[in-house]
Protein backbone atom coordinates (compact mmCIF):
# COMPACT_ATOMS: atom_id res chain seq x y z
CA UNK A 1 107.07 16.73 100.09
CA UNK A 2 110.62 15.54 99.77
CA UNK A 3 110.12 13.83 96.26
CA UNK A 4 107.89 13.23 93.33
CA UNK A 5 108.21 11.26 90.63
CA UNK A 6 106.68 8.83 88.06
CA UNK A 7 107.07 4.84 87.56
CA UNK A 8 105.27 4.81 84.35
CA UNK A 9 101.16 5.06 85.09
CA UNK A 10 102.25 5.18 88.90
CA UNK A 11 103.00 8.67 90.92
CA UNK A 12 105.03 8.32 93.41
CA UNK A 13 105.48 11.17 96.63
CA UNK A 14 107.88 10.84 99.73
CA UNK A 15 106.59 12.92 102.50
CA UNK A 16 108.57 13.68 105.46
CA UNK A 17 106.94 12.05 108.77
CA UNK A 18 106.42 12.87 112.59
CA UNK A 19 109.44 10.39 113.33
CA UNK A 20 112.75 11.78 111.81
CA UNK A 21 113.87 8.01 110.27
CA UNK A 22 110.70 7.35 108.40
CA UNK A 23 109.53 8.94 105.46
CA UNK A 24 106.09 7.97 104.19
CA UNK A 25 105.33 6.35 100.21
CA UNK A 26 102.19 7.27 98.75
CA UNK A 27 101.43 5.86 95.31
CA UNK A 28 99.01 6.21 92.91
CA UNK A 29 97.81 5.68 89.53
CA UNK A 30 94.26 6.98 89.00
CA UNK A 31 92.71 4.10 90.46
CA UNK A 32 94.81 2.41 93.14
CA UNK A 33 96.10 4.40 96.11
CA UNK A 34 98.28 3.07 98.70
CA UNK A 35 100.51 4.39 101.42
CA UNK A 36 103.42 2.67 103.22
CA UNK A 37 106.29 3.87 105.28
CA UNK A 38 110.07 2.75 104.76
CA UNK A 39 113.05 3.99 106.83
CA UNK A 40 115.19 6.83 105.14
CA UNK A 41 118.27 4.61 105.24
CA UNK A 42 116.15 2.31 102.59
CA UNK A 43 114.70 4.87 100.79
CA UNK A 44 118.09 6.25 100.30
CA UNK A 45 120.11 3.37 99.41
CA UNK A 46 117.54 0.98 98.09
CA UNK A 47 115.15 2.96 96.26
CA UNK A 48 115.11 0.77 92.95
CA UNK A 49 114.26 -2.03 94.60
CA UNK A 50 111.53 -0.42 96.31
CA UNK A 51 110.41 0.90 92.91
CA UNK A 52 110.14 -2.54 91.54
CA UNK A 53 108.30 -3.37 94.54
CA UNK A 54 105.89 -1.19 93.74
CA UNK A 55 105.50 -1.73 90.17
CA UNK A 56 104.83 -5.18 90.93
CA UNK A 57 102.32 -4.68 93.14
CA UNK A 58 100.53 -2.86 91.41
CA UNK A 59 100.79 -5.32 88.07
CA UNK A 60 99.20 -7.86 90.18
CA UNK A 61 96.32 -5.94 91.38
CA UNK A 62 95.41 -5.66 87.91
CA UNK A 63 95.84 -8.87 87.24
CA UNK A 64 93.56 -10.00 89.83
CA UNK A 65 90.72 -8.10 88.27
């Protein structure tokens, strides 16, 4: 594991991959679990927006319940 952190309810890990420009995102806050994969370059220099991105997502998956 290259990182862990928190986004409020939400814990976030980025794992190394097989492919050396790819890292994977695994999220998860007790009930929801996803997984996605972004390029290191993104991860690196656009990490807040891919925080929000997540937030969000997750917001509205509540929402729809």
């Amino acid at each position: 594991m290259l990182d862990s952190y928190k986004l409020g309810s939400i814990s976030v890990e980025i794992r190394e991959t097989d492919h050396p420009n790819k890292l994977k995102v695994v999220c998860n806050d007790g009930n929801y679990r996803s997984e996605f994969t972004v390029r290191k370059y993104e991860y690196e220099n656009y990490k807040r927006h891919m925080n929000q991105r997540i937030k969000n997502a997750y917001d509205e998956q509540y929402e729809e319940e």
